[in-house]
C-alpha atoms as a PDB file:
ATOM      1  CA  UNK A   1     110.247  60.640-114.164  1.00  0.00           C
ATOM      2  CA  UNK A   2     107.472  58.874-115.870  1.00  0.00           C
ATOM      3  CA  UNK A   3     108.970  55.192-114.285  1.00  0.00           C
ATOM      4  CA  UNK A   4     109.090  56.529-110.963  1.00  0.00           C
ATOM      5  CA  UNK A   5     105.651  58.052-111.401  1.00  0.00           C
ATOM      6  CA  UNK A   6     104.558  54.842-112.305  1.00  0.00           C
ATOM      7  CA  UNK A   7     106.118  53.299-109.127  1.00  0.00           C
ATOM      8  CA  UNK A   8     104.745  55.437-107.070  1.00  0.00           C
ATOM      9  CA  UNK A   9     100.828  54.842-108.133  1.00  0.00           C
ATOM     10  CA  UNK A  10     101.766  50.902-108.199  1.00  0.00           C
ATOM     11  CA  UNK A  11     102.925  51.683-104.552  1.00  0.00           C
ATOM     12  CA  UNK A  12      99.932  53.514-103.276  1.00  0.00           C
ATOM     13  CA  UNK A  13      97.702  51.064-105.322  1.00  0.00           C
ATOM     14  CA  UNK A  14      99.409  48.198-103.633  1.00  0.00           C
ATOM     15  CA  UNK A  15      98.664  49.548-100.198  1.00  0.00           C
ATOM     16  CA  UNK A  16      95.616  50.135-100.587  1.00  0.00           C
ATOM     17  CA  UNK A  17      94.230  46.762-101.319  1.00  0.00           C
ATOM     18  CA  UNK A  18      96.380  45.585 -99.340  1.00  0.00           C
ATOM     19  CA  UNK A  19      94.718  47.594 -96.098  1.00  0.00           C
ATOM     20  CA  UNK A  20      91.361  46.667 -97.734  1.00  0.00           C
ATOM     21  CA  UNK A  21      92.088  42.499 -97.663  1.00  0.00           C
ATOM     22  CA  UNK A  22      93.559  43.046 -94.033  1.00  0.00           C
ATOM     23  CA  UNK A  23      90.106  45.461 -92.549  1.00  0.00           C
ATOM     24  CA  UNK A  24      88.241  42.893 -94.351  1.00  0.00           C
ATOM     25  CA  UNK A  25      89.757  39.973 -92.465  1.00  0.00           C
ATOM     26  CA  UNK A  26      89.105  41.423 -89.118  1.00  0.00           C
ATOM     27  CA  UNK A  27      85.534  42.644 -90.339  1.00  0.00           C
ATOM     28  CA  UNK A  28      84.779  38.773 -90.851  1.00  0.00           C
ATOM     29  CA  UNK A  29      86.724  37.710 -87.589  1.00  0.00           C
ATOM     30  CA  UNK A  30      84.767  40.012 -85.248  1.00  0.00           C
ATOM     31  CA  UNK A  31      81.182  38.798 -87.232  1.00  0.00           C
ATOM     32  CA  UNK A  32      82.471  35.298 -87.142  1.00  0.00           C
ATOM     33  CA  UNK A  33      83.086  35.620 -83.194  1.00  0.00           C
ATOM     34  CA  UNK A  34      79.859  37.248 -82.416  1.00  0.00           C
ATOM     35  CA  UNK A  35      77.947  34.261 -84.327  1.00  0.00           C
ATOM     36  CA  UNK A  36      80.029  32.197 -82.203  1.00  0.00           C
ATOM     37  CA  UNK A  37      79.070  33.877 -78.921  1.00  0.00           C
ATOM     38  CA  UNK A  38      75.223  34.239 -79.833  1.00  0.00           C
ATOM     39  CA  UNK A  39      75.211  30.045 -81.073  1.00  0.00           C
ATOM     40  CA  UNK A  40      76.408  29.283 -77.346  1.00  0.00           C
ATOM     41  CA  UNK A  41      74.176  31.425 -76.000  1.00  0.00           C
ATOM     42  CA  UNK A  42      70.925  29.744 -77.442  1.00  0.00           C
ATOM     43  CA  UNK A  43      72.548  26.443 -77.083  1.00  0.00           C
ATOM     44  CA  UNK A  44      72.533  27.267 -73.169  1.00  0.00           C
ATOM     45  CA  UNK A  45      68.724  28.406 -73.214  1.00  0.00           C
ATOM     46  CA  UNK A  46      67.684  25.629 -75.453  1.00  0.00           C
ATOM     47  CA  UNK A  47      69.021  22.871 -73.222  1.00  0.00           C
ATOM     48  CA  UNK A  48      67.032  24.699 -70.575  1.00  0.00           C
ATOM     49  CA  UNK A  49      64.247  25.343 -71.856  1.00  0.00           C
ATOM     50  CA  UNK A  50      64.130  21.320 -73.105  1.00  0.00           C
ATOM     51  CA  UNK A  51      64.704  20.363 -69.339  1.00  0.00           C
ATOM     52  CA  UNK A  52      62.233  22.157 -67.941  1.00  0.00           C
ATOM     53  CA  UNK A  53      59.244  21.045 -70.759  1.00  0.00           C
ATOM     54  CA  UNK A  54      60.794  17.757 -70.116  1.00  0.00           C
ATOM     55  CA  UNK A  55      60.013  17.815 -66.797  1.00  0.00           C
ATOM     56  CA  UNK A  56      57.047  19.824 -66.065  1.00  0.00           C
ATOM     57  CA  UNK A  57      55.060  17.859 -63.338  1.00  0.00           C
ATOM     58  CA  UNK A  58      53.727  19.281 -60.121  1.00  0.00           C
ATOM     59  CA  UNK A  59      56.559  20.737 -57.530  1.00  0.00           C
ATOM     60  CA  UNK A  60      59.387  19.718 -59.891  1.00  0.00           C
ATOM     61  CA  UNK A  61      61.366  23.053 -60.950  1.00  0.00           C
ATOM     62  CA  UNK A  62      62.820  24.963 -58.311  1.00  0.00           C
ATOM     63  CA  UNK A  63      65.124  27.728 -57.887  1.00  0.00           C
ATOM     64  CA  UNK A  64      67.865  27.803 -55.336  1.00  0.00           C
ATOM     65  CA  UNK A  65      71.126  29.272 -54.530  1.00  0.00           C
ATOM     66  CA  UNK A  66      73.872  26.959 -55.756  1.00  0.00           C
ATOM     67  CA  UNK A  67      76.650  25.545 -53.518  1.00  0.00           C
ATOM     68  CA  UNK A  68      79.344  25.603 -55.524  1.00  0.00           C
ATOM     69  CA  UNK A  69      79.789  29.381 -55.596  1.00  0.00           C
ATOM     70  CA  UNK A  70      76.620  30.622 -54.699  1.00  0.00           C
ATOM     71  CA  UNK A  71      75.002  31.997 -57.454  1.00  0.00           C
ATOM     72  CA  UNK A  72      71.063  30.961 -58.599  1.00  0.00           C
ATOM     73  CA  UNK A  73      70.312  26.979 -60.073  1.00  0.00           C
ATOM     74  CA  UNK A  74      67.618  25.847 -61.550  1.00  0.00           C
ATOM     75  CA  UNK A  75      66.834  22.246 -59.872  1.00  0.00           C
ATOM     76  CA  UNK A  76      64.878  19.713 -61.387  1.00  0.00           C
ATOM     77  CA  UNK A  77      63.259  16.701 -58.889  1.00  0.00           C
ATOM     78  CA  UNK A  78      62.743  13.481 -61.095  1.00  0.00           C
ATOM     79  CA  UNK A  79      62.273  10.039 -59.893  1.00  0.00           C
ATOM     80  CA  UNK A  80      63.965   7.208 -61.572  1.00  0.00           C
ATOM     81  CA  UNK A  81      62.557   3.373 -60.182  1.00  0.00           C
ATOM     82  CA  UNK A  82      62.668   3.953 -56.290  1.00  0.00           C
ATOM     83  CA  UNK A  83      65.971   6.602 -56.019  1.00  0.00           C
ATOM     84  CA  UNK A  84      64.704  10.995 -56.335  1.00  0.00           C
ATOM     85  CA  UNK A  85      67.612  12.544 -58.358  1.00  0.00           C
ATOM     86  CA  UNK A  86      67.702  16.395 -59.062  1.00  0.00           C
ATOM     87  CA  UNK A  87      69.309  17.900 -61.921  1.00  0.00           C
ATOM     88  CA  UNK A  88      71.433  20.992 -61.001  1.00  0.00           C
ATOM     89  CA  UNK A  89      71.775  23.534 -63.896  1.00  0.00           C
ATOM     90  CA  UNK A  90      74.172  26.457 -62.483  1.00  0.00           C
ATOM     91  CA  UNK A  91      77.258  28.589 -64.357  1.00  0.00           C
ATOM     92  CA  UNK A  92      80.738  28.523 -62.821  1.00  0.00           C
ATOM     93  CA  UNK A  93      84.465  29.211 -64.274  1.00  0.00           C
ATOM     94  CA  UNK A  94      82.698  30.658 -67.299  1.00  0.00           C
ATOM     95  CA  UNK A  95      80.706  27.348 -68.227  1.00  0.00           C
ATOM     96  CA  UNK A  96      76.564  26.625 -67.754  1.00  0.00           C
ATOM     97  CA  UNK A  97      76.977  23.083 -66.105  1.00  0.00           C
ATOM     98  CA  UNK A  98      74.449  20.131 -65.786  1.00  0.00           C
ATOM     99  CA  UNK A  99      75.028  17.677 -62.593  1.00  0.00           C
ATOM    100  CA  UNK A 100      72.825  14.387 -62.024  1.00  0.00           C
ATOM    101  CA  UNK A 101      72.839  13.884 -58.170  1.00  0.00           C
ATOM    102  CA  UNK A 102      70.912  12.215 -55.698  1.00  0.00           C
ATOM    103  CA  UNK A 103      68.389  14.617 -53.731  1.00  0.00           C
ATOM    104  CA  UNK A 104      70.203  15.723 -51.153  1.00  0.00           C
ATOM    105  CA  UNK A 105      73.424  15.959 -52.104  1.00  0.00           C
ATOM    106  CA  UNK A 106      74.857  18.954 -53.372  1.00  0.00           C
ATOM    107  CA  UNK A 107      76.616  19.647 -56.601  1.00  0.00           C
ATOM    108  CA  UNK A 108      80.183  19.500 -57.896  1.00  0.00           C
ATOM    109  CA  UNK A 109      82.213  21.287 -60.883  1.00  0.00           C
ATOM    110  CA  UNK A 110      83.596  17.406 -61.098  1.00  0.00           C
ATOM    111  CA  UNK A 111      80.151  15.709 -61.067  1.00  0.00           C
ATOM    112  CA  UNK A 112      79.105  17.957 -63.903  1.00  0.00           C
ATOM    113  CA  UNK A 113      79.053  18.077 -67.602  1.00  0.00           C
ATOM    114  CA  UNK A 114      79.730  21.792 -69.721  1.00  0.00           C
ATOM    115  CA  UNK A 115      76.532  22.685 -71.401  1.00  0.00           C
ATOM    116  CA  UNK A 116      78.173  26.041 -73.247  1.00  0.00           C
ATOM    117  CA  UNK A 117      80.068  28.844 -72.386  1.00  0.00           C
ATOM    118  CA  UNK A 118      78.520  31.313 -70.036  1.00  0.00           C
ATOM    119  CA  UNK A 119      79.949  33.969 -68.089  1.00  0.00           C
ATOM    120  CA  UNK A 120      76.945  34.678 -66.211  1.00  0.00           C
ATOM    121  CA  UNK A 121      73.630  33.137 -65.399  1.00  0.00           C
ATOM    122  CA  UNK A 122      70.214  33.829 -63.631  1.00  0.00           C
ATOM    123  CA  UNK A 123      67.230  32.545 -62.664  1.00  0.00           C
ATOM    124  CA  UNK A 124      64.103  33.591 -60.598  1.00  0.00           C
ATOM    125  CA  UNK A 125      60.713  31.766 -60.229  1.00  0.00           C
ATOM    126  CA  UNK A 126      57.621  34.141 -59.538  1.00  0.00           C
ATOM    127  CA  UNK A 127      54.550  32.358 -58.806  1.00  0.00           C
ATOM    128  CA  UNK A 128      54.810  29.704 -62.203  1.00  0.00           C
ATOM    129  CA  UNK A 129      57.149  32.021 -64.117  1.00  0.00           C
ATOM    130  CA  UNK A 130      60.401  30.711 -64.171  1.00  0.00           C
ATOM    131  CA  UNK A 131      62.501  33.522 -65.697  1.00  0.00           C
ATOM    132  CA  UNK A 132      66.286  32.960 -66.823  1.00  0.00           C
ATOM    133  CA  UNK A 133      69.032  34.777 -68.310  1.00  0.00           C
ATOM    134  CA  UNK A 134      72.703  33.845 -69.795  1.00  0.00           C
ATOM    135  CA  UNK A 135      75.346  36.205 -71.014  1.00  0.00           C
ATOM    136  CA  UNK A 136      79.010  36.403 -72.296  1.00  0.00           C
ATOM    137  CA  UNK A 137      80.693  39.398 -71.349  1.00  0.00           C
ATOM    138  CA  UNK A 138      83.177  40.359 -74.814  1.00  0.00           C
ATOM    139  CA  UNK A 139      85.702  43.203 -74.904  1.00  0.00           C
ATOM    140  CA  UNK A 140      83.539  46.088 -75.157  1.00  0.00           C
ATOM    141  CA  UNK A 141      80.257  44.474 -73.879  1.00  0.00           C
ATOM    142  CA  UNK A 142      78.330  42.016 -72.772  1.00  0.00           C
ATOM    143  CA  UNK A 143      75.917  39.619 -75.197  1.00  0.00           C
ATOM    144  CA  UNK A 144      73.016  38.557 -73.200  1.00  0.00           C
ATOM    145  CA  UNK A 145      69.997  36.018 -73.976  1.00  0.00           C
ATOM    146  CA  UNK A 146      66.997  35.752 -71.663  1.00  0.00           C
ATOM    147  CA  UNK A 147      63.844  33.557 -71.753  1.00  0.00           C
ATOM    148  CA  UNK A 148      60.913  32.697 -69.487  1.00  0.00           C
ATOM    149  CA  UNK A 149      58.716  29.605 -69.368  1.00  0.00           C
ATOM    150  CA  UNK A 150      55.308  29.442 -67.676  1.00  0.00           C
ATOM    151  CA  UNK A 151      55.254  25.994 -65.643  1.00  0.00           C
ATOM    152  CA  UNK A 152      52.216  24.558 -66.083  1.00  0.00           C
ATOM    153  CA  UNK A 153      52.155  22.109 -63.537  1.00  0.00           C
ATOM    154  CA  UNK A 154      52.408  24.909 -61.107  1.00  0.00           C
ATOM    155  CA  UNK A 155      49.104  26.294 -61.510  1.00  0.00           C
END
């Protein structure tokens, strides 16, 4: 009686720490993720926010709608030697992209280079406010990162 007493507390003991180690792996997982999620996040605003102070000169930074699925772009105008280029920021297939393309021409997923993950992305410029947003939507909701920058050259 005593053996099988003993069993049985070894037993419960032994599921019980062993519940603990597995709750405390998926504790860590889901923090682990969502450090993950929030480091791609300000690696998206940080490249923006580096263009744009980059590139702060009169008539510069616009906003328009992208033609690659329609959505807002920030567009940068900078002149290298003799050719105007404009650098396209946008989000599609759940990626912030960068293209390099000649003014004019409009850009491609294929002419583009991943910044970070992103499942959505704004941006709105009132008067020399440029004001822009990037979020990743997660299982049960949605981690979201905004900024604004006042253009100086604007004024």
């Amino acid at each position: 009686m005593e053996t099988v007493a003993a069993l049985f507390l070894l037993l419960v003991l032994g599921i019980g720490i062993f519940s603990l180690a597995v709750s405390s792996t998926s504790a860590y997982s889901r923090i682990y993720d969502g450090q993950n999620l929030q480091s791609e996040l300000r690696v998206a605003l940080s490249f923006i926010q580096m263009k744009i102070r980059q590139n702060d000169v009169m008539q510069a930074v616009r906003v328009e709608e992208n033609p690659v699925n329609g959505g807002p772009a920030i567009v940068i105008r900078e002149t290298y030697g003799d050719e105007v280029y404009e650098t396209w920021i946008y989000q599609d297939e759940g990626k912030l992209r960068e293209a390099l393309m000649l003014e004019g021409e409009a850009p491609a997923n294929e002419l583009s280079f991943e910044i970070a993950d992103a499942d959505g992305f704004t941006a709105e410029l009132d008067n020399n406010l440029l004001n822009f947003s990037v979020w990743l939507d997660q299982e049960d909701a949605r981690l979201k990162m905004e900024s604004s920058i006042l253009l100086r050259s604007e004024r």
